[in-house]
N, C-alpha and C. Protein backbone atom coordinates (compact mmCIF):
# COMPACT_ATOMS: atom_id res chain seq x y z
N UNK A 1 -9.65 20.03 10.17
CA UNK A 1 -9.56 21.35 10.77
C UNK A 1 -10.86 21.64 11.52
N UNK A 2 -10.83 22.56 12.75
CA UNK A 2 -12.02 22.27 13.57
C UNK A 2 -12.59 23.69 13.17
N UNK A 3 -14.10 23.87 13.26
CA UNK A 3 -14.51 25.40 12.92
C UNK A 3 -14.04 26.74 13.52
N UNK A 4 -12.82 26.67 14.61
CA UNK A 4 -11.88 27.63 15.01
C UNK A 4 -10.51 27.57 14.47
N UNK A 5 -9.88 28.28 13.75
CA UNK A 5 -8.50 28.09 13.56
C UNK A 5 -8.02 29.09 13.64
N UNK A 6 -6.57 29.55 13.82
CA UNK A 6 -5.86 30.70 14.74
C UNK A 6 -4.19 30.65 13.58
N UNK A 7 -4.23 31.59 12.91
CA UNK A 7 -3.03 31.82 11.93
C UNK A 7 -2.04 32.90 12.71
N UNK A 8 -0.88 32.81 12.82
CA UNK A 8 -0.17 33.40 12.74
C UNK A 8 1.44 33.35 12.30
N UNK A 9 2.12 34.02 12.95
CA UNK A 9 3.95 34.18 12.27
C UNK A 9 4.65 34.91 13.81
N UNK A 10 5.14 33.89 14.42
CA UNK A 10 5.59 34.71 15.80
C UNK A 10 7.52 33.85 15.82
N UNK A 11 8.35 34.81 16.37
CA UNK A 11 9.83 34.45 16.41
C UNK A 11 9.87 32.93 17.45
N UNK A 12 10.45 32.08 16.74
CA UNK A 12 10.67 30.98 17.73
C UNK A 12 11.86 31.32 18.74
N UNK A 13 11.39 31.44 20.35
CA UNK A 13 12.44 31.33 20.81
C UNK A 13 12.76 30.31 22.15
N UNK A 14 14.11 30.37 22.44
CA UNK A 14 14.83 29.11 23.31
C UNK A 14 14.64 29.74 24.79
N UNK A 15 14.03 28.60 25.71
CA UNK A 15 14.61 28.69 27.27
C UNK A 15 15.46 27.16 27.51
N UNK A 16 16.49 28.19 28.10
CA UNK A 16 17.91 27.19 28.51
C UNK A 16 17.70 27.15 30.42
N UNK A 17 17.78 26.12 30.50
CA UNK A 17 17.55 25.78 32.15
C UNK A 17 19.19 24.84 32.24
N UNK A 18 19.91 25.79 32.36
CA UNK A 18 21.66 24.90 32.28
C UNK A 18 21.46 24.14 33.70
N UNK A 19 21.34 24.47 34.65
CA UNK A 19 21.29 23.80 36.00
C UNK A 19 20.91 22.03 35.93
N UNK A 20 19.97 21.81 34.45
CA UNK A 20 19.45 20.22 34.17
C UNK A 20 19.60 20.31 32.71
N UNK A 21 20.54 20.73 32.17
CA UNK A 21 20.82 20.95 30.76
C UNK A 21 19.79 20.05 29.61
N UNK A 22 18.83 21.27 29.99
CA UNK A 22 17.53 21.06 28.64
C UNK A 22 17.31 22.31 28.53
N UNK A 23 16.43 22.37 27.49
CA UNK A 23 16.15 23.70 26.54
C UNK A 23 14.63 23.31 26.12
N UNK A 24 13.69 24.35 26.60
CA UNK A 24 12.42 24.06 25.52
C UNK A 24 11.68 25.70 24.63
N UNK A 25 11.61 24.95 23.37
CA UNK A 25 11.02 25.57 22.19
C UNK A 25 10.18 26.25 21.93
N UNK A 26 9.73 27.83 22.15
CA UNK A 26 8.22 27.96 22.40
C UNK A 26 7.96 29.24 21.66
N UNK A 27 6.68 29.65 21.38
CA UNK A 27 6.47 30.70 20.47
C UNK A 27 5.57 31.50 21.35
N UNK A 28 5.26 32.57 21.67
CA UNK A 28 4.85 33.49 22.23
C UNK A 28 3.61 34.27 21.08
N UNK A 29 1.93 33.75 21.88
CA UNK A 29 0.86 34.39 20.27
C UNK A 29 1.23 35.40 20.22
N UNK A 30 1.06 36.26 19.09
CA UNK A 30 0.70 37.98 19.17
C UNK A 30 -0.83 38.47 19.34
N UNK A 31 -0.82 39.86 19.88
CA UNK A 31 -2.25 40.30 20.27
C UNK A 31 -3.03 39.42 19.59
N UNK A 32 -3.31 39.47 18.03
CA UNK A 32 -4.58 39.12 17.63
C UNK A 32 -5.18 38.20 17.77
N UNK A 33 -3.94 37.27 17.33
CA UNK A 33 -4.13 35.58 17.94
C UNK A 33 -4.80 35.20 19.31
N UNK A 34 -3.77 35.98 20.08
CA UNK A 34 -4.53 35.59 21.46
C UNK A 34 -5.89 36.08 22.05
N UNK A 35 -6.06 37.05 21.52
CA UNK A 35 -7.71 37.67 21.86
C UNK A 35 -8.44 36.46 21.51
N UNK A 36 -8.18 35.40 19.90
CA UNK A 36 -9.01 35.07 19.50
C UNK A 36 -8.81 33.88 20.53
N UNK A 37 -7.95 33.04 20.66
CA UNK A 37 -7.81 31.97 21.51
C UNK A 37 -8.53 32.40 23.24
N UNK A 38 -8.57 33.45 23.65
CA UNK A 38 -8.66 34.15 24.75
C UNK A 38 -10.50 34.22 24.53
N UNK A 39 -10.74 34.57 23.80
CA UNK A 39 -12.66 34.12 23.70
C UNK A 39 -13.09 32.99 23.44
N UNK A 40 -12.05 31.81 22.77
CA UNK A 40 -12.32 30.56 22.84
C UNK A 40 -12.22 29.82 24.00
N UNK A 41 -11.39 30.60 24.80
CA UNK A 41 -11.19 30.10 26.00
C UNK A 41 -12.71 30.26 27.05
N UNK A 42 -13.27 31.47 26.98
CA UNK A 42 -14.00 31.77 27.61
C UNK A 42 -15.14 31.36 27.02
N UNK A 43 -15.49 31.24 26.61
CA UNK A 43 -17.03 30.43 25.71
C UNK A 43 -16.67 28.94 26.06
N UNK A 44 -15.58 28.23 26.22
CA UNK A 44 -15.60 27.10 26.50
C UNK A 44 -15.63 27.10 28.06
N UNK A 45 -14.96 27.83 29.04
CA UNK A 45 -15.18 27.88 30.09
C UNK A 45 -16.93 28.44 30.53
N UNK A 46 -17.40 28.39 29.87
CA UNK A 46 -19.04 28.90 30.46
C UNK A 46 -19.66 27.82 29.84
N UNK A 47 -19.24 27.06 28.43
CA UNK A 47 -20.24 25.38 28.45
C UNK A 47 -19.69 24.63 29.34
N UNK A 48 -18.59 24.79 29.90
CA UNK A 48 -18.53 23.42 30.73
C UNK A 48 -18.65 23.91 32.40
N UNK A 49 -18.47 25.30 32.33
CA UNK A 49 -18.92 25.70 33.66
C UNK A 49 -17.76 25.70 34.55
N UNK A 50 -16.38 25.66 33.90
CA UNK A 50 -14.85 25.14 34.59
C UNK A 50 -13.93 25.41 33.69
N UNK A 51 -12.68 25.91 33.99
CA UNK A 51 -11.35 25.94 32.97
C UNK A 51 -10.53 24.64 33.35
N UNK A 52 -9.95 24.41 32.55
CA UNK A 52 -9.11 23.50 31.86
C UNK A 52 -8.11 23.38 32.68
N UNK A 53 -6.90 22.82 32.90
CA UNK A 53 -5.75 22.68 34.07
C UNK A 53 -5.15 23.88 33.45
N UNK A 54 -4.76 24.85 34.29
CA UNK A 54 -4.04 26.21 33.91
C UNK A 54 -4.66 27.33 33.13
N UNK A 55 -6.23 27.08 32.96
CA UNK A 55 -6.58 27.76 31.80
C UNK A 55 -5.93 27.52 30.46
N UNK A 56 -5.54 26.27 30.04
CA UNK A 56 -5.23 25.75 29.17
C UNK A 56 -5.73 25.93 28.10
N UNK A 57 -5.31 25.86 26.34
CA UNK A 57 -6.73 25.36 25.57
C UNK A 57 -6.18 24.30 24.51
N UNK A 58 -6.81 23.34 24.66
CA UNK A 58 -6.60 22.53 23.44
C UNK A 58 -6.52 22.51 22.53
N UNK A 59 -5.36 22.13 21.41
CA UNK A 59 -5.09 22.83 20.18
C UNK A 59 -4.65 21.64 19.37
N UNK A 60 -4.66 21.24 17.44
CA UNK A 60 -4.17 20.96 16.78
C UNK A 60 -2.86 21.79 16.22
N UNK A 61 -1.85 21.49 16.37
CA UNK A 61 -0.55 22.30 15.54
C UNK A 61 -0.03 22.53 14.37
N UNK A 62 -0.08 23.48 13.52
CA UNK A 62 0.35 22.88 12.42
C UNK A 62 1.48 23.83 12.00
N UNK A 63 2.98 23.14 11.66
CA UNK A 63 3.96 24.39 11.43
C UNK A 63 4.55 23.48 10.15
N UNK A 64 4.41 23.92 9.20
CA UNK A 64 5.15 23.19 7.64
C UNK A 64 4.20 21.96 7.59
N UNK A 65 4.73 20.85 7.25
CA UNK A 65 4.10 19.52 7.51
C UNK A 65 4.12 19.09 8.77
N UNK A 66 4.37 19.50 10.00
CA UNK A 66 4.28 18.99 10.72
C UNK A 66 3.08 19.10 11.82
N UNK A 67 2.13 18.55 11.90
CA UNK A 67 0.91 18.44 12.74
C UNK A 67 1.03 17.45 14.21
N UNK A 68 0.62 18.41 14.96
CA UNK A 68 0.62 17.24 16.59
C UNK A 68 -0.05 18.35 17.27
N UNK A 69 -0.81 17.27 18.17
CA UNK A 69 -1.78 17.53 19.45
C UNK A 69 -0.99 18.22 20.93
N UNK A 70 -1.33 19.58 21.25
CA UNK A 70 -0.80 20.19 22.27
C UNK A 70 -1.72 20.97 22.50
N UNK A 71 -1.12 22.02 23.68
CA UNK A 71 -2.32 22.98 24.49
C UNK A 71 -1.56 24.20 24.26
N UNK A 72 -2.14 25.29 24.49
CA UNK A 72 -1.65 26.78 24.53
C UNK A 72 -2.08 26.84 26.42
N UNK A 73 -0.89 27.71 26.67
CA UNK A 73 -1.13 28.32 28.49
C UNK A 73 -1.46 29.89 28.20
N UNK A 74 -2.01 30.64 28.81
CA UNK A 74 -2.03 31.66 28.72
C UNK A 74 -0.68 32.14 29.77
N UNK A 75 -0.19 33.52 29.82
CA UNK A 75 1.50 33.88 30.50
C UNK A 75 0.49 34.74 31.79
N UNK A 76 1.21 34.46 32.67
CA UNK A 76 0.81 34.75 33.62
C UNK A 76 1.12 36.24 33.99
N UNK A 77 0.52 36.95 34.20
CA UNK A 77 0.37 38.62 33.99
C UNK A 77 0.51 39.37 32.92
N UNK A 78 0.56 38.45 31.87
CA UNK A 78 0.13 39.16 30.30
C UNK A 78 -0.82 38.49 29.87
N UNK A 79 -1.07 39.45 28.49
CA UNK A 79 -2.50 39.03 27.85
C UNK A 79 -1.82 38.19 27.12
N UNK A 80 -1.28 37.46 27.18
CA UNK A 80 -0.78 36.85 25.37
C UNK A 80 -0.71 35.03 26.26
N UNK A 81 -0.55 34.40 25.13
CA UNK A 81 -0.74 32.74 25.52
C UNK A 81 0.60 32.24 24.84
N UNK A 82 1.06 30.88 25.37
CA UNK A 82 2.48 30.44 24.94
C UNK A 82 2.36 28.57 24.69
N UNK A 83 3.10 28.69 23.59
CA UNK A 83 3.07 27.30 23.15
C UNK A 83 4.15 26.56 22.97
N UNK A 84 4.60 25.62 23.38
CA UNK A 84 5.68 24.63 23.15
C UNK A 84 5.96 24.12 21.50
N UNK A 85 7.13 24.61 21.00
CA UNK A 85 7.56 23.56 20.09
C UNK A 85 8.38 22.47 20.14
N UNK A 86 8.11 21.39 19.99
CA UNK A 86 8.40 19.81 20.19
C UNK A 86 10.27 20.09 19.46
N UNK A 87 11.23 19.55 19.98
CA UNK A 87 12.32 19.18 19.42
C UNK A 87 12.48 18.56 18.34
N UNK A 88 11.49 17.63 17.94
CA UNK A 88 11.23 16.76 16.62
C UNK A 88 10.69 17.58 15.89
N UNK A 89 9.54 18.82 15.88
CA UNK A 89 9.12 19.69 15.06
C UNK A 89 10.10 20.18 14.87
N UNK A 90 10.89 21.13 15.60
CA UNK A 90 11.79 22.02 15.28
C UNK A 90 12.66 21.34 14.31
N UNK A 91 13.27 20.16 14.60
CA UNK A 91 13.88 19.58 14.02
C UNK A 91 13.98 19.40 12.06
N UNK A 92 12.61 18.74 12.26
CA UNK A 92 11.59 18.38 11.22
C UNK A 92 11.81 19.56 10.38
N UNK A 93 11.16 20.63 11.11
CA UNK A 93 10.81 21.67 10.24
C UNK A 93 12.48 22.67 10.03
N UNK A 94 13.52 22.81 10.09
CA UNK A 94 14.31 23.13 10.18
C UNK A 94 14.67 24.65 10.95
N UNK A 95 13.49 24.89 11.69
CA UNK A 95 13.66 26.11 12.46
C UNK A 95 14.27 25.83 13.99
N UNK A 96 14.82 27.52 14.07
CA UNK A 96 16.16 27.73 15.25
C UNK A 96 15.59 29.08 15.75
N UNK A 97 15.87 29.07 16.95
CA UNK A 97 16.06 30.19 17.50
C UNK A 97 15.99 31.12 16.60
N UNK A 98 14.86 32.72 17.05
CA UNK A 98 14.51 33.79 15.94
C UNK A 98 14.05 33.55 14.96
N UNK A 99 13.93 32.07 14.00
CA UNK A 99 13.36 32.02 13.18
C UNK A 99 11.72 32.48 13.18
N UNK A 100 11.16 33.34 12.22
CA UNK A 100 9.66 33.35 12.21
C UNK A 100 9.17 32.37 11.79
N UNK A 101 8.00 31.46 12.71
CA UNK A 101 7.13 30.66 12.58
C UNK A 101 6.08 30.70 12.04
N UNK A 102 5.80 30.17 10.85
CA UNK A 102 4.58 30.34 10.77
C UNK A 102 3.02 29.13 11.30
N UNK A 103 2.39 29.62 12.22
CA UNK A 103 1.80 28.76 12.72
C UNK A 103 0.34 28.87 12.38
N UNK A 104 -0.50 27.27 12.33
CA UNK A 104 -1.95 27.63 12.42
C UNK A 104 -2.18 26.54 13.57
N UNK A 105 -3.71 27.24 14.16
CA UNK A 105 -4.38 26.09 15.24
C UNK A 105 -5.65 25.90 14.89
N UNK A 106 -5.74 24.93 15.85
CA UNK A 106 -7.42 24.09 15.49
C UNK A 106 -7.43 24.13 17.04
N UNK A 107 -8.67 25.30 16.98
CA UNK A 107 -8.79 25.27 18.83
C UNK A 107 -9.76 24.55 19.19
N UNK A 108 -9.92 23.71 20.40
CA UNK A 108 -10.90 22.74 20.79
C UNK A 108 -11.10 23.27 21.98
């Protein structure tokens, strides 16, 4: 675990793109979370003097047992940041659509 970590519980929900029939998995932070990811962002953008592709931030995942390497985006005209859940997590972990997630990160 890295000396930043980011807890929360946000509704998993589905985008359906029928036109290329796929669907991806994603959880939406709440305020608190994202403030905190949102100053990690910015303290890392002033040591390296540059943001990340998209204002990205690098993250460890962790939802039940399942741990994997991904990024948080911040949403473009909101304050809040959005994260992909993997089909194999979801899977894994037996969550669906509306289910509450409970998530932690390891922000890098």
């Amino acid at each position: 675990m890295s000396d930043t970590s980011v807890s929360f519980a946000a509704p998993l929900q589905i985008w359906t793109n029928d036109a290329e029939s796929s669907s991806v998995g994603f959880v939406i932070l709440p305020a608190e979370a994202a403030e905190q990811v949102s100053g990690h962002e910015l303290m890392r953008r002033l040591e390296l003097g540059k943001r990340r592709g998209f204002g990205s931030v690098k993250v460890t995942a962790h939802i039940g047992g399942s741990t994997w390497d991904t990024s948080v985006f911040p949403q473009k005209g909101r304050e809040s940041w959005f994260m992909a859940v993997k089909v194999g997590v979801r899977r894994a972990e037996g969550i669906e659509e509306g289910d509450l997630v409970e998530v932690e990160l390891d922000l890098h």
